[in-house]
C-alpha atoms as a PDB file:
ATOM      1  CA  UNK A   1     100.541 120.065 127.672  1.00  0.00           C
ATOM      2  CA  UNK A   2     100.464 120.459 123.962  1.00  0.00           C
ATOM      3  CA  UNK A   3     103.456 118.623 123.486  1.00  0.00           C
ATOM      4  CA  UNK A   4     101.935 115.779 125.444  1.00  0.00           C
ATOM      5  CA  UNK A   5      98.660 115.857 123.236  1.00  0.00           C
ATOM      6  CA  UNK A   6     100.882 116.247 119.728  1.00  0.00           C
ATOM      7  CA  UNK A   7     103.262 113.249 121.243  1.00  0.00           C
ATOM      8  CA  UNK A   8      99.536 110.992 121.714  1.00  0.00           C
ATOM      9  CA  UNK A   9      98.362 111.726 118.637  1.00  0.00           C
ATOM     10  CA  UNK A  10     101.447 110.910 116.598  1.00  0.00           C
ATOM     11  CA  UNK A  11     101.395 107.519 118.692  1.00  0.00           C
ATOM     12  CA  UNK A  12      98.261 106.767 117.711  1.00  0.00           C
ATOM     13  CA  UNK A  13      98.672 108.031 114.139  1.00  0.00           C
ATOM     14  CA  UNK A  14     101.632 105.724 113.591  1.00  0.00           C
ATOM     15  CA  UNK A  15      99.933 102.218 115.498  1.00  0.00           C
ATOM     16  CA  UNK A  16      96.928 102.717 112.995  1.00  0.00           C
ATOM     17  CA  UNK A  17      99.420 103.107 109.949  1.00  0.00           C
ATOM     18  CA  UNK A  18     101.494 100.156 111.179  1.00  0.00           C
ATOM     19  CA  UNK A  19      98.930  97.647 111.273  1.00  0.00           C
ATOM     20  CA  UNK A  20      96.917  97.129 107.927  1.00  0.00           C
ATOM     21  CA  UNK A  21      94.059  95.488 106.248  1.00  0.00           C
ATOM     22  CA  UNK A  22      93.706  92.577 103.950  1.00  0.00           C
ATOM     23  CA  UNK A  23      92.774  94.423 101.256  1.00  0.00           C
ATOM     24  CA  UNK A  24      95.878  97.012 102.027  1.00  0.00           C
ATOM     25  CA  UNK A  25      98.428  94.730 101.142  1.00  0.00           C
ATOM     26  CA  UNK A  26      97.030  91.271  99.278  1.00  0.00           C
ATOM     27  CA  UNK A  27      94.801  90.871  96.542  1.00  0.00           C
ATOM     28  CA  UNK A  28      92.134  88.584  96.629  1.00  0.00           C
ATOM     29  CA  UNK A  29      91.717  88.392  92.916  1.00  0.00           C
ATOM     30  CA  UNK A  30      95.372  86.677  93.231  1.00  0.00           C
ATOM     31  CA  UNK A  31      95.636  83.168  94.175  1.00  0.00           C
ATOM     32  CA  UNK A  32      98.749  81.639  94.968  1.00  0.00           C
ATOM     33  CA  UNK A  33      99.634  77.848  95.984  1.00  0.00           C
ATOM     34  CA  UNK A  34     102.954  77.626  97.350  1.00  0.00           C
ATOM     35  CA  UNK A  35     104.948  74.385  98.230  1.00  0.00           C
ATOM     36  CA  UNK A  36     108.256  74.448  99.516  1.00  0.00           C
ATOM     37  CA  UNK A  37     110.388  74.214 103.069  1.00  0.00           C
ATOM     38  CA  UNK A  38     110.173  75.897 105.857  1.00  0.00           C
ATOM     39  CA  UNK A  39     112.987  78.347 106.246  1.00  0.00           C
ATOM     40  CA  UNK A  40     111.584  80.021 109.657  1.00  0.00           C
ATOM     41  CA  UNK A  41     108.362  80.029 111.564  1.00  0.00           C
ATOM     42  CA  UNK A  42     107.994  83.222 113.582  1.00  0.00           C
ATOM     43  CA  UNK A  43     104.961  83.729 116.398  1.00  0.00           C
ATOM     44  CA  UNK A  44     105.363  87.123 116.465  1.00  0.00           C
ATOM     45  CA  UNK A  45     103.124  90.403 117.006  1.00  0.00           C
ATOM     46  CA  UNK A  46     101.214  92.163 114.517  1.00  0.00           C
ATOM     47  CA  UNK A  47     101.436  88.887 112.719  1.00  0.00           C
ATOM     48  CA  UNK A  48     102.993  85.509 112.527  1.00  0.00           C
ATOM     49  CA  UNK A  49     105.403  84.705 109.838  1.00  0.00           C
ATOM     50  CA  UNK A  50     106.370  81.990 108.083  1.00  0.00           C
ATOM     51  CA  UNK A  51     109.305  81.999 105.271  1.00  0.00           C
ATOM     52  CA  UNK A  52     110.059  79.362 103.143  1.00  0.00           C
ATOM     53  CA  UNK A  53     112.032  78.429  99.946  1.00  0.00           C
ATOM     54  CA  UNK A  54     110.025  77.522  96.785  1.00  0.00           C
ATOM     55  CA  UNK A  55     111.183  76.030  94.057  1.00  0.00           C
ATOM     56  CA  UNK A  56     109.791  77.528  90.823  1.00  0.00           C
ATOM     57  CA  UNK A  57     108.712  75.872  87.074  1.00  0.00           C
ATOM     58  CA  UNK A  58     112.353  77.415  86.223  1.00  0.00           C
ATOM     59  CA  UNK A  59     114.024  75.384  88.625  1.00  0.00           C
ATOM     60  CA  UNK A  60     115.015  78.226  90.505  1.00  0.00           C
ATOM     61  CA  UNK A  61     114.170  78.350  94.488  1.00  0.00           C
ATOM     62  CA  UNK A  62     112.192  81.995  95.848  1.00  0.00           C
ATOM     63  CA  UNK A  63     112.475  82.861  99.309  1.00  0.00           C
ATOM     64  CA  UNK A  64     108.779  83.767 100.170  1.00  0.00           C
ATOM     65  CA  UNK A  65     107.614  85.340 103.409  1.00  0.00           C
ATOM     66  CA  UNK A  66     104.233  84.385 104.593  1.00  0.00           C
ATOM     67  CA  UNK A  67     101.773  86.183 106.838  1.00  0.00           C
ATOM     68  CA  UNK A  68      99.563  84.873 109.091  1.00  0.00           C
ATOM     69  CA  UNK A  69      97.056  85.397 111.802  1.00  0.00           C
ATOM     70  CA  UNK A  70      98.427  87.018 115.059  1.00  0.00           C
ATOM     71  CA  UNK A  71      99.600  84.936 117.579  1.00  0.00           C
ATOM     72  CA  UNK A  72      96.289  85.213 120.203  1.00  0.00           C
ATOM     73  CA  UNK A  73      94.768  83.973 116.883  1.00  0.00           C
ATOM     74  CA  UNK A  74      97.295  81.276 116.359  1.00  0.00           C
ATOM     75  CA  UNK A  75      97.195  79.920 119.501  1.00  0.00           C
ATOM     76  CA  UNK A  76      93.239  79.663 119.733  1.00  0.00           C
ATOM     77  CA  UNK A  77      93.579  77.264 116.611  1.00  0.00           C
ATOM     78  CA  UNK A  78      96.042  75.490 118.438  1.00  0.00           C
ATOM     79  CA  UNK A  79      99.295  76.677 116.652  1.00  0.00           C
ATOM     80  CA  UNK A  80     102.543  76.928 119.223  1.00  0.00           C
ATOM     81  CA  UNK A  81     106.024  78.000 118.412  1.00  0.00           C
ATOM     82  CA  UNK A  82     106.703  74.296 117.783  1.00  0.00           C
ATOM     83  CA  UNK A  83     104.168  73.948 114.793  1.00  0.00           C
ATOM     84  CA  UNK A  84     106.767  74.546 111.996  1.00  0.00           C
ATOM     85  CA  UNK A  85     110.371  73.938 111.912  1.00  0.00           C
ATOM     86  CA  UNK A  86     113.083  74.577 109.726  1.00  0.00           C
ATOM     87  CA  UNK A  87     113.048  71.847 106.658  1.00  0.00           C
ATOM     88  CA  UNK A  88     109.399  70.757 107.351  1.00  0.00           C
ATOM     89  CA  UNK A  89     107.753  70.318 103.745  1.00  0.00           C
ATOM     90  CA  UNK A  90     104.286  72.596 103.763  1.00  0.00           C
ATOM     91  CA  UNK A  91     101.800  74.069 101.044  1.00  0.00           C
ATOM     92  CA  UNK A  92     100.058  77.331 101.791  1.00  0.00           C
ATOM     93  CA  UNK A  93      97.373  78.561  99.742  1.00  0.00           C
ATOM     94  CA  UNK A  94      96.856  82.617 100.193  1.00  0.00           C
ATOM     95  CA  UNK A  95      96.819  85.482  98.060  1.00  0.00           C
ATOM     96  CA  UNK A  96      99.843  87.315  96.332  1.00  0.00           C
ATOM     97  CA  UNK A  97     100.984  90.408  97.800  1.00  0.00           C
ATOM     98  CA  UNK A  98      99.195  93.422  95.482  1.00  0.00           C
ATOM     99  CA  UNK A  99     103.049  94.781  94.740  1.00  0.00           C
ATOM    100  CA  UNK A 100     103.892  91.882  93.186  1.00  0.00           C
ATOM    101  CA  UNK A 101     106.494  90.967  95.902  1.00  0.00           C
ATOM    102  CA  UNK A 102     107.192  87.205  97.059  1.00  0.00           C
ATOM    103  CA  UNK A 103     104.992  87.633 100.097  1.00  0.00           C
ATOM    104  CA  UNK A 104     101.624  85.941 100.494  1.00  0.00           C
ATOM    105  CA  UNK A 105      98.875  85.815 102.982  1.00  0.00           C
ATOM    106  CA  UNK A 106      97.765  82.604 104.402  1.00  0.00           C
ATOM    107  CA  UNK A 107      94.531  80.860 104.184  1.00  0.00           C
ATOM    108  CA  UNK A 108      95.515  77.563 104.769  1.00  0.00           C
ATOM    109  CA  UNK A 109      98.151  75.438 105.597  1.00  0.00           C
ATOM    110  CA  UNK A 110      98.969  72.088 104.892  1.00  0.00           C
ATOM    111  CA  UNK A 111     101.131  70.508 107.325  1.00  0.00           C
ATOM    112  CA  UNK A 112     104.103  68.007 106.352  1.00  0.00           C
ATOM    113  CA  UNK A 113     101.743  65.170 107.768  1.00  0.00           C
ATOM    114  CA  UNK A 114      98.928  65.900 105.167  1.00  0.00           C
ATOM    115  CA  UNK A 115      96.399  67.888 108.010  1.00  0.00           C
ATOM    116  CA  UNK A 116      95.652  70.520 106.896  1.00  0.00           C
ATOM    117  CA  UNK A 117      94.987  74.052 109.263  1.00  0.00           C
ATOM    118  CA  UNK A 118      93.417  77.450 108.825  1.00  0.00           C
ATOM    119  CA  UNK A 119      96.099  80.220 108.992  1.00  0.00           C
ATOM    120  CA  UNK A 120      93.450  82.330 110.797  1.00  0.00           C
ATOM    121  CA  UNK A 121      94.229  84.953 108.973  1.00  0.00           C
ATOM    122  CA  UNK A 122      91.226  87.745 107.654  1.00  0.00           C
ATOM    123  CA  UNK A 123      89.300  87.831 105.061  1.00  0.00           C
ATOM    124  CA  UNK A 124      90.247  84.358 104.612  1.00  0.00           C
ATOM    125  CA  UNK A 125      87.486  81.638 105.554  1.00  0.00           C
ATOM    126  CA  UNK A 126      88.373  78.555 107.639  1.00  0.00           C
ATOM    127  CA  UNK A 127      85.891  76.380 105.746  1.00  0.00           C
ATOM    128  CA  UNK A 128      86.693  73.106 105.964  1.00  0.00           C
ATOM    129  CA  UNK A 129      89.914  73.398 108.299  1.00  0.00           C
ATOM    130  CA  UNK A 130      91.146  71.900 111.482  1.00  0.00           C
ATOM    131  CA  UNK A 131      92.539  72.944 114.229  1.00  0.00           C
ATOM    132  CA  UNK A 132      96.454  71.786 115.476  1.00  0.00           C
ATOM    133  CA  UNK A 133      95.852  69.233 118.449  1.00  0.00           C
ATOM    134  CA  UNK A 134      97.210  70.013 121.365  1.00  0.00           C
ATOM    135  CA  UNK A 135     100.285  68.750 121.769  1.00  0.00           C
ATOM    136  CA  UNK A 136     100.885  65.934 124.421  1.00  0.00           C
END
């Protein structure tokens, strides 16, 4: 029985460590406007993810990963696993990753065809955002 009760409470211990705020991990106080292509688009649980090369002042191109909202979120704004795909040309505007990493969190997202969409993530505001529409 104690086994059973120190096996629950190490499950529960590690889902609240796994999953994070948005003040955890990103810094609000940290801008970040990144335009580039669309290396992968994953729907995937906690969080979705999108990566994406970016080419930099130098000339150089940064691999960036990009999280978003999780997918129940997603799909309520009317994002699918067909939204993104590889080569699309986007620009997300988020917030840098506090450890200075090439990861961001989304606010918004502008799509290749100039819409732009909230990323649904939190403690990001959807002011002034559409939704995907549905796709036909």
């Amino acid at each position: 029985m104690q086994r059973r009760v120190f096996l629950a409470v190490i499950f529960c211990v590690s889902r609240a460590v796994a999953h994070h705020s948005f003040a955890a991990e990103f810094d609000a106080e940290k801008p970040v406007t990144l335009k580039g292509t669309v290396v992968k688009w994953e729907m995937i649980n906690p969080h979705g993810w999108i990566t994406m090369d970016v080419t930099g002042p130098d000339g150089k191109t940064l691999q960036w990963m990009v999280e978003m909202s999780n997918p129940n979120g997603l799909m309520r704004l009317g994002w699918t696993k067909r939204t993104l795909k590889q080569g699309d040309e986007i620009t997300i505007e988020g917030f840098r990753a506090k450890d200075g990493s090439n990861t961001a969190n989304a606010a918004r997202v502008t799509l290749a065809d100039g819409r732009q969409v909230f990323a649904g993530s939190s403690g990001t505001p959807p002011a002034t955002t559409d939704t995907i529409p549905k796709e036909k």
